[in-house]
PDB file of N, CA and C in Angstrom:
ATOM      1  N   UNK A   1     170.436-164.709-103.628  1.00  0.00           N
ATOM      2  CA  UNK A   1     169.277-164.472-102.793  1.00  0.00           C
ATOM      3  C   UNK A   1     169.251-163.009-102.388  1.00  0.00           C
ATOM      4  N   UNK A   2     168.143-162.757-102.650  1.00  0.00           N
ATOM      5  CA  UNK A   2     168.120-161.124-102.040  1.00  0.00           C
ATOM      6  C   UNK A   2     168.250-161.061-100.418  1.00  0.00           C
ATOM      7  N   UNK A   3     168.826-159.792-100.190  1.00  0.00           N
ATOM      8  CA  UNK A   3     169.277-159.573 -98.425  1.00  0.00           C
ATOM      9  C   UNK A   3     167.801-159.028 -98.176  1.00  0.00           C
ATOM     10  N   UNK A   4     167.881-159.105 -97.067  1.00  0.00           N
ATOM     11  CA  UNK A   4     166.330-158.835 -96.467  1.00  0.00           C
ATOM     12  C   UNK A   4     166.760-156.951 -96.653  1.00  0.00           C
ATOM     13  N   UNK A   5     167.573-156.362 -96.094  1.00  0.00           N
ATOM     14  CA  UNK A   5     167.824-155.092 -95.947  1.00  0.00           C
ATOM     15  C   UNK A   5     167.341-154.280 -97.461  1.00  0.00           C
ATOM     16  N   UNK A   6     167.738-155.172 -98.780  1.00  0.00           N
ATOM     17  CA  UNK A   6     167.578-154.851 -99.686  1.00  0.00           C
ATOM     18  C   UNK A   6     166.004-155.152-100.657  1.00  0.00           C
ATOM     19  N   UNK A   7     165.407-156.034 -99.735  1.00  0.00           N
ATOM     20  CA  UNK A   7     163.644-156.147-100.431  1.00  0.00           C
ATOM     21  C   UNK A   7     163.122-154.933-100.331  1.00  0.00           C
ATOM     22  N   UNK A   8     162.331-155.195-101.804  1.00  0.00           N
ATOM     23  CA  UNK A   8     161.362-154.229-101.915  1.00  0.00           C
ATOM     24  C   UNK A   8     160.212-154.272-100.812  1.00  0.00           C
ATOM     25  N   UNK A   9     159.512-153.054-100.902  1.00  0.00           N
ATOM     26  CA  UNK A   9     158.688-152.879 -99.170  1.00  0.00           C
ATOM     27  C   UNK A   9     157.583-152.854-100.258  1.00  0.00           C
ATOM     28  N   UNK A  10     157.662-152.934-101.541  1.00  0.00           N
ATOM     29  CA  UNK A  10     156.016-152.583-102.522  1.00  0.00           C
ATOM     30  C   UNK A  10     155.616-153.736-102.764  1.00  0.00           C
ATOM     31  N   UNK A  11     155.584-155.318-102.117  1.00  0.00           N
ATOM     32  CA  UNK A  11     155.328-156.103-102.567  1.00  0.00           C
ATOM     33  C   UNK A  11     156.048-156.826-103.465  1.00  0.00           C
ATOM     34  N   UNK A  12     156.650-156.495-104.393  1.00  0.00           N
ATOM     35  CA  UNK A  12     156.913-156.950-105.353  1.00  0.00           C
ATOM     36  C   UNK A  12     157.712-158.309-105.086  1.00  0.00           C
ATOM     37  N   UNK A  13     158.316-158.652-106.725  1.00  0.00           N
ATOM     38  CA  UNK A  13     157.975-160.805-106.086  1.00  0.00           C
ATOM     39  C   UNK A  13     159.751-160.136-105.742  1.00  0.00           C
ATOM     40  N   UNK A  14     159.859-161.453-105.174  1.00  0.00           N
ATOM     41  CA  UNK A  14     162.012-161.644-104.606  1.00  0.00           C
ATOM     42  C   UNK A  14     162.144-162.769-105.502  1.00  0.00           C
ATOM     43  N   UNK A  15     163.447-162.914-105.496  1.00  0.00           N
ATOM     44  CA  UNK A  15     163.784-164.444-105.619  1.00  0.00           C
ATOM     45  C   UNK A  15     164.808-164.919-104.759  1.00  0.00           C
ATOM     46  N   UNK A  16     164.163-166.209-104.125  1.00  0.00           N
ATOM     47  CA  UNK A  16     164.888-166.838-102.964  1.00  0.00           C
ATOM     48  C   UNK A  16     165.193-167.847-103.412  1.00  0.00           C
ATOM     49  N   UNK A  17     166.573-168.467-103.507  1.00  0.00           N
ATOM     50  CA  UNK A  17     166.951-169.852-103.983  1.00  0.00           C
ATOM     51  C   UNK A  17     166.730-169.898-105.307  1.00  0.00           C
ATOM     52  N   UNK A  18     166.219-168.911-105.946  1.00  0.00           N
ATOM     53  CA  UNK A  18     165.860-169.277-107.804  1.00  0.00           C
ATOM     54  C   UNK A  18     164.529-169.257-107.511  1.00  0.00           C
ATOM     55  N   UNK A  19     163.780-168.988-106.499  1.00  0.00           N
ATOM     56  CA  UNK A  19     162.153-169.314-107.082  1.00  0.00           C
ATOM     57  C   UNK A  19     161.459-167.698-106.705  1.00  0.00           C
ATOM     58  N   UNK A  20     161.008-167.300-107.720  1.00  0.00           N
ATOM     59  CA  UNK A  20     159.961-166.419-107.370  1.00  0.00           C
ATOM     60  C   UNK A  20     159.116-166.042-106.080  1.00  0.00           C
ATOM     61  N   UNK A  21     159.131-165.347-105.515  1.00  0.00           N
ATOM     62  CA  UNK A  21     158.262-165.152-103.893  1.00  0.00           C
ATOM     63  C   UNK A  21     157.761-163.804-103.942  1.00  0.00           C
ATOM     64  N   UNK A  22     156.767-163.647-103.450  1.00  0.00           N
ATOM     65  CA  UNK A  22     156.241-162.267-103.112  1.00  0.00           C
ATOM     66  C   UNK A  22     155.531-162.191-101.310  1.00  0.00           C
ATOM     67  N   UNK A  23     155.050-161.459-100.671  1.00  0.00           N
ATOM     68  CA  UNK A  23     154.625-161.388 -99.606  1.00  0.00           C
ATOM     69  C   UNK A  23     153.364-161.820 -99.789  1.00  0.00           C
ATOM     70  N   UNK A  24     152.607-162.377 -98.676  1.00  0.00           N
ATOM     71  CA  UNK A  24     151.216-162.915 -98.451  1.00  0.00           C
ATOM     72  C   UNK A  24     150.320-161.561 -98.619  1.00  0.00           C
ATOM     73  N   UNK A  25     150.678-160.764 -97.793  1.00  0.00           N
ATOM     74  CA  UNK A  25     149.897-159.352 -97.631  1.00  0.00           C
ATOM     75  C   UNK A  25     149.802-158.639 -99.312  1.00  0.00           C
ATOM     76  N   UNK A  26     150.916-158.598-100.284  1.00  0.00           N
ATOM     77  CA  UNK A  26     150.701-158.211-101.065  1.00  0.00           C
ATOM     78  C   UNK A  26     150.190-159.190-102.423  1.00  0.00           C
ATOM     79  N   UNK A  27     150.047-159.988-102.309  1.00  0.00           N
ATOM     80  CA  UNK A  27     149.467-161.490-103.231  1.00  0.00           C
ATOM     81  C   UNK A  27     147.708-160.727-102.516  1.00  0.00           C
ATOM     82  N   UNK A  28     148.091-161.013-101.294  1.00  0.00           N
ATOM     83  CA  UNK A  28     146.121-161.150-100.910  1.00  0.00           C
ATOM     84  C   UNK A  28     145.631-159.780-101.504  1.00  0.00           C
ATOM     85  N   UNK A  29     146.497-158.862-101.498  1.00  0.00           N
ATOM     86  CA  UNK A  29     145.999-157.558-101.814  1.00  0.00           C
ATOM     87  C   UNK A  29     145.324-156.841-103.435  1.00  0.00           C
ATOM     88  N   UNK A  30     146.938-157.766-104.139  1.00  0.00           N
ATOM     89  CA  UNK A  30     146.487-157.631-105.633  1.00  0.00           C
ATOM     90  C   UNK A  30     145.270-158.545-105.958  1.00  0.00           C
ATOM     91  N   UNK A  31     144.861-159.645-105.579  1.00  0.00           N
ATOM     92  CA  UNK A  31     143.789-160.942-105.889  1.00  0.00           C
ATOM     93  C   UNK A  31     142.924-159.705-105.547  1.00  0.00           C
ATOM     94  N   UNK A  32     143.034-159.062-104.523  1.00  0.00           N
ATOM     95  CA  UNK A  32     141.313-158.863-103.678  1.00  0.00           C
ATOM     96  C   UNK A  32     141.441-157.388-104.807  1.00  0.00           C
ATOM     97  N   UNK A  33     141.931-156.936-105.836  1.00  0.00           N
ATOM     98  CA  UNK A  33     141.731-155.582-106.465  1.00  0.00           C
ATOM     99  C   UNK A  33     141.145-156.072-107.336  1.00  0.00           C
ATOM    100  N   UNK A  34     142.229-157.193-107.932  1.00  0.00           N
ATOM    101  CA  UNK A  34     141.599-158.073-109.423  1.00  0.00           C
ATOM    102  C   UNK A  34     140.275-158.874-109.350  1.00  0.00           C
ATOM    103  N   UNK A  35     140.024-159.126-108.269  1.00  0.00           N
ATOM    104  CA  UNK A  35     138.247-159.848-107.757  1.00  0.00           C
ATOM    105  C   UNK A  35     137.840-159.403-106.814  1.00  0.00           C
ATOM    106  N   UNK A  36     137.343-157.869-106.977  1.00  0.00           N
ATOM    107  CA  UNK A  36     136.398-157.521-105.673  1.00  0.00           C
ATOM    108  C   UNK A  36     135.427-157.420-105.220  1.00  0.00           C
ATOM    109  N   UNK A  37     134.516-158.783-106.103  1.00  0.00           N
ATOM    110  CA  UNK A  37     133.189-159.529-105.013  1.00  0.00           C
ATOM    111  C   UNK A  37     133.199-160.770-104.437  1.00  0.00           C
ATOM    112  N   UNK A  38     134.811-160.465-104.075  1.00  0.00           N
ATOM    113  CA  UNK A  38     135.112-162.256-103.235  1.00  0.00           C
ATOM    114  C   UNK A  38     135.407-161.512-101.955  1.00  0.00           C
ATOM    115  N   UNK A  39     135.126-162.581-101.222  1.00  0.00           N
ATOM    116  CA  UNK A  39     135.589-161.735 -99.642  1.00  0.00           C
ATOM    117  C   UNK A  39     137.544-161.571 -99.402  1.00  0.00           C
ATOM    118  N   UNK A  40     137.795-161.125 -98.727  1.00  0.00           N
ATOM    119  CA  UNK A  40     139.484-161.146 -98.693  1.00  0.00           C
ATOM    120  C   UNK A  40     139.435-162.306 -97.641  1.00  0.00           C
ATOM    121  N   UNK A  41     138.664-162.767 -96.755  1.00  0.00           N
ATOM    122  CA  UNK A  41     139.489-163.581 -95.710  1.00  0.00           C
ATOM    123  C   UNK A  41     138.730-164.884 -97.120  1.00  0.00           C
ATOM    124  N   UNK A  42     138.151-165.309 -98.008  1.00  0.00           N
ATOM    125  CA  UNK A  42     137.731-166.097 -98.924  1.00  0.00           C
ATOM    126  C   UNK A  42     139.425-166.220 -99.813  1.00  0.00           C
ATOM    127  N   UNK A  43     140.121-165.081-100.279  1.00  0.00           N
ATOM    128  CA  UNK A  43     141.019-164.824-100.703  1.00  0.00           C
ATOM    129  C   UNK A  43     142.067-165.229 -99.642  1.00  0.00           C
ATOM    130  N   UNK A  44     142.015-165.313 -98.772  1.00  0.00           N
ATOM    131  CA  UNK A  44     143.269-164.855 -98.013  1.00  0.00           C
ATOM    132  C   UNK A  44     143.533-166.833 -97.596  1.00  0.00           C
ATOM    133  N   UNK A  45     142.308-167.514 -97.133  1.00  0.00           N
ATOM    134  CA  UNK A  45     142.082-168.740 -97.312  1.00  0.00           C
ATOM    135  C   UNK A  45     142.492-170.021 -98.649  1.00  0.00           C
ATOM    136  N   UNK A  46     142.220-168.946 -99.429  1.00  0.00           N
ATOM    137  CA  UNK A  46     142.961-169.827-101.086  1.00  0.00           C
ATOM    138  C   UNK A  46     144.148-169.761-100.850  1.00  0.00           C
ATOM    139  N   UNK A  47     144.428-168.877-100.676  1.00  0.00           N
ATOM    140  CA  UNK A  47     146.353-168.482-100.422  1.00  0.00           C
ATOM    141  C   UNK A  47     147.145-169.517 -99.735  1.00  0.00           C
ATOM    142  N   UNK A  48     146.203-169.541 -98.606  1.00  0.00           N
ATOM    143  CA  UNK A  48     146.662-170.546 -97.751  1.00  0.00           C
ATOM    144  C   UNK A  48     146.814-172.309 -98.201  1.00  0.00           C
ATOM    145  N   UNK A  49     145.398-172.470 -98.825  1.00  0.00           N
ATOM    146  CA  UNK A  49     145.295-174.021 -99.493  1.00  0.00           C
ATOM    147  C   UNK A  49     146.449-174.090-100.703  1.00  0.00           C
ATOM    148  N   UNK A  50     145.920-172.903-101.039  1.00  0.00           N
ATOM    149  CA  UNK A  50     147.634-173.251-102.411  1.00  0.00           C
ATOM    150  C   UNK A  50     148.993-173.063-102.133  1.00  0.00           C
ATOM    151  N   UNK A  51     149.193-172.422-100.714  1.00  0.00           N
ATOM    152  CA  UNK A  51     150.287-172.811-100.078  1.00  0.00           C
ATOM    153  C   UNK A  51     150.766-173.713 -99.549  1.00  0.00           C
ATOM    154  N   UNK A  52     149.950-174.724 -99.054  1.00  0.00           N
ATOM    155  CA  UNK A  52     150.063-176.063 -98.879  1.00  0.00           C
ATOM    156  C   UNK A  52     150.278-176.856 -99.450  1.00  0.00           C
ATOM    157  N   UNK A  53     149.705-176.887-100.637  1.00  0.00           N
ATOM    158  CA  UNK A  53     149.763-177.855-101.970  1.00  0.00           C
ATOM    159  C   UNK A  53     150.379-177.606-102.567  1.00  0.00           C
ATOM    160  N   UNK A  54     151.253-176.125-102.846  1.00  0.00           N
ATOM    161  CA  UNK A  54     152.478-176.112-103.585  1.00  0.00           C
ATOM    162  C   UNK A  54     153.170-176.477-102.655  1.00  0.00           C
ATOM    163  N   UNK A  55     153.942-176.165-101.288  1.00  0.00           N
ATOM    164  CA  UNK A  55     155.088-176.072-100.255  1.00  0.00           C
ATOM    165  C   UNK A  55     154.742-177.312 -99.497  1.00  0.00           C
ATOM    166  N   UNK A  56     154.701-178.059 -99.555  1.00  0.00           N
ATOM    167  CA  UNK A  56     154.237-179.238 -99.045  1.00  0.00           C
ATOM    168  C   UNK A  56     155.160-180.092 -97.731  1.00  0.00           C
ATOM    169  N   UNK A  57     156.257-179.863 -98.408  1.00  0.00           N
ATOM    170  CA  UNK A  57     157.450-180.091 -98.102  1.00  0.00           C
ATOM    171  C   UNK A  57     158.077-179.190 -97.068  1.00  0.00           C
ATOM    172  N   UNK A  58     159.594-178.908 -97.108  1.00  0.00           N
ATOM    173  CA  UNK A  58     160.180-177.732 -96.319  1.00  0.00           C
ATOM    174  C   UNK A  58     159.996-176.640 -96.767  1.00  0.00           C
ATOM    175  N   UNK A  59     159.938-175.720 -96.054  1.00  0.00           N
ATOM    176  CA  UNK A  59     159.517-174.501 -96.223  1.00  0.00           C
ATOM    177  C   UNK A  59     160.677-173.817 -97.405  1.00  0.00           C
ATOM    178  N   UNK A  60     160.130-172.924 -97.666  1.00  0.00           N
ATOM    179  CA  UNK A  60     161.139-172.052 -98.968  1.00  0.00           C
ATOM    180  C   UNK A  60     162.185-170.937 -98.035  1.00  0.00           C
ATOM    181  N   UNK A  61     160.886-170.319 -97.163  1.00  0.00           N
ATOM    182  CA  UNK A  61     161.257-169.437 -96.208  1.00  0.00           C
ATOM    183  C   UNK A  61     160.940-169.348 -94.843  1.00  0.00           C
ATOM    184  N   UNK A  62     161.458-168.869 -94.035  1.00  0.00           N
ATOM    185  CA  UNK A  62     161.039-168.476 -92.754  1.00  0.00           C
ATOM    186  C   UNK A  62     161.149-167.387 -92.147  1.00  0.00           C
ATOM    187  N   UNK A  63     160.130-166.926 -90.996  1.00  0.00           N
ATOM    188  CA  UNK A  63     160.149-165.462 -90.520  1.00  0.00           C
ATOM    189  C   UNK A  63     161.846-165.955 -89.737  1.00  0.00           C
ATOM    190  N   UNK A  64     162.268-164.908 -89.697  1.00  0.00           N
ATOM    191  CA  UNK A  64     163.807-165.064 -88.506  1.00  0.00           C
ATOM    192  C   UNK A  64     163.460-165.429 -87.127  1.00  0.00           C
ATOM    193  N   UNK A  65     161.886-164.726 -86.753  1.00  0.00           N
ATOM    194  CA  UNK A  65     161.424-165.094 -85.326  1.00  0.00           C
ATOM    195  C   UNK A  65     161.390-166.702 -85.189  1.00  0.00           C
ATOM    196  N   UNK A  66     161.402-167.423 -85.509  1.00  0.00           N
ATOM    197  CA  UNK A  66     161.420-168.943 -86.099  1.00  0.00           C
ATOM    198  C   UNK A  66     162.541-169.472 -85.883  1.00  0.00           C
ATOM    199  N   UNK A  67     163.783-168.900 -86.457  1.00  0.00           N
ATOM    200  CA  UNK A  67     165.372-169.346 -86.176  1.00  0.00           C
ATOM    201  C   UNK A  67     165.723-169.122 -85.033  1.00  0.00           C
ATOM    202  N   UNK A  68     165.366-167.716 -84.644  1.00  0.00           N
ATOM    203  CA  UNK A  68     165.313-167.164 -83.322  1.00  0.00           C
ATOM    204  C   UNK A  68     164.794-168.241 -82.174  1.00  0.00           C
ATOM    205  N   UNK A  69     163.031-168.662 -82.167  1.00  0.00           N
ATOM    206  CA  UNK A  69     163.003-169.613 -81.324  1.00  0.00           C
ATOM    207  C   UNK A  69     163.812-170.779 -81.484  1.00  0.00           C
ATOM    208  N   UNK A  70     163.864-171.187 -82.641  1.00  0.00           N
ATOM    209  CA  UNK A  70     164.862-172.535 -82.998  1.00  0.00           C
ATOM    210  C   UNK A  70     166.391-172.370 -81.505  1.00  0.00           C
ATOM    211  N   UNK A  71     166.777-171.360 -81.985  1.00  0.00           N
ATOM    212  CA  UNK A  71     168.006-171.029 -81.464  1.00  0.00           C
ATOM    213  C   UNK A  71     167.926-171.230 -79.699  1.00  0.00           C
ATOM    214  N   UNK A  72     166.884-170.671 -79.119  1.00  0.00           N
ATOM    215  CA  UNK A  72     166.800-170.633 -78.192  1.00  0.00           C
ATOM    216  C   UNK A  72     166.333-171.890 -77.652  1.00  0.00           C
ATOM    217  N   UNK A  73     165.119-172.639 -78.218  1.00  0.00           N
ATOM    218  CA  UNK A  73     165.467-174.059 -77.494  1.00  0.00           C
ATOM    219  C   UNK A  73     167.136-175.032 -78.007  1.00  0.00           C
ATOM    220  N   UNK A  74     167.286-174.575 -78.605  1.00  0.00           N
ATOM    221  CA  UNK A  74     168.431-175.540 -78.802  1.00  0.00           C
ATOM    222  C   UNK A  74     169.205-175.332 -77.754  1.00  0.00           C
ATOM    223  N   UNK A  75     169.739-174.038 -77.445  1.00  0.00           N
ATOM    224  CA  UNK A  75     170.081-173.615 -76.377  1.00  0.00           C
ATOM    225  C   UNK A  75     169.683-173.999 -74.542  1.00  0.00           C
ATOM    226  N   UNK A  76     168.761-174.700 -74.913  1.00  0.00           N
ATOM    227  CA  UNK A  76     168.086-175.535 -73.624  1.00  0.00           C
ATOM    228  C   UNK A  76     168.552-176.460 -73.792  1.00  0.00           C
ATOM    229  N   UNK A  77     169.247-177.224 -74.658  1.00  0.00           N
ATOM    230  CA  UNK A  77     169.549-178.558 -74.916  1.00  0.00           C
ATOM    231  C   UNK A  77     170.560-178.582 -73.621  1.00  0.00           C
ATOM    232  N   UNK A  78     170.464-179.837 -73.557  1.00  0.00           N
ATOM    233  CA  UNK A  78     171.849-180.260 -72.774  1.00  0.00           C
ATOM    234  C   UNK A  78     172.657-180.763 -73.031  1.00  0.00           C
ATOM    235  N   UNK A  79     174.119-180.552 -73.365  1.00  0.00           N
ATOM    236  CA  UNK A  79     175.412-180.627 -74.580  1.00  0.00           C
ATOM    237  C   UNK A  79     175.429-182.226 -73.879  1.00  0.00           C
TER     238      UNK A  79
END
């Protein structure tokens, strides 16, 4: 798995777990060069439906802010 310290900042795809990934911002960006009489939030909306319907399941990835809250309610728990 690539280290976060070590991703490319140009978009380009990663591979996490064996699967191909690229950033949302740079997916929406190349679509909206390769078709630019679609709207981007039209683009940015597909992204989203085909993110659903592929990832359906558990997530591939997560922002760290995510583990982070995770962490902190757990931390409310009461042992």
């Amino acid at each position: 798995m690539n280290e976060a310290g070590s991703a490319p900042t140009d978009g380009a795809l990663l591979q996490v777990d064996g699967i191909a990934v690229v950033s949302f911002a740079a997916a929406a960006s190349r679509l909206a060069a390769e078709f630019p009489g679609v709207a981007t939030a039209r683009i940015e909306a597909l992204l989203v439906r085909e993110w659903d319907a592929f990832c359906a399941g558990r997530p591939l990835v997560i922002p760290t802010a995510v583990e982070d809250g995770a962490r902190e309610m757990l931390g409310d728990v009461p042992a």
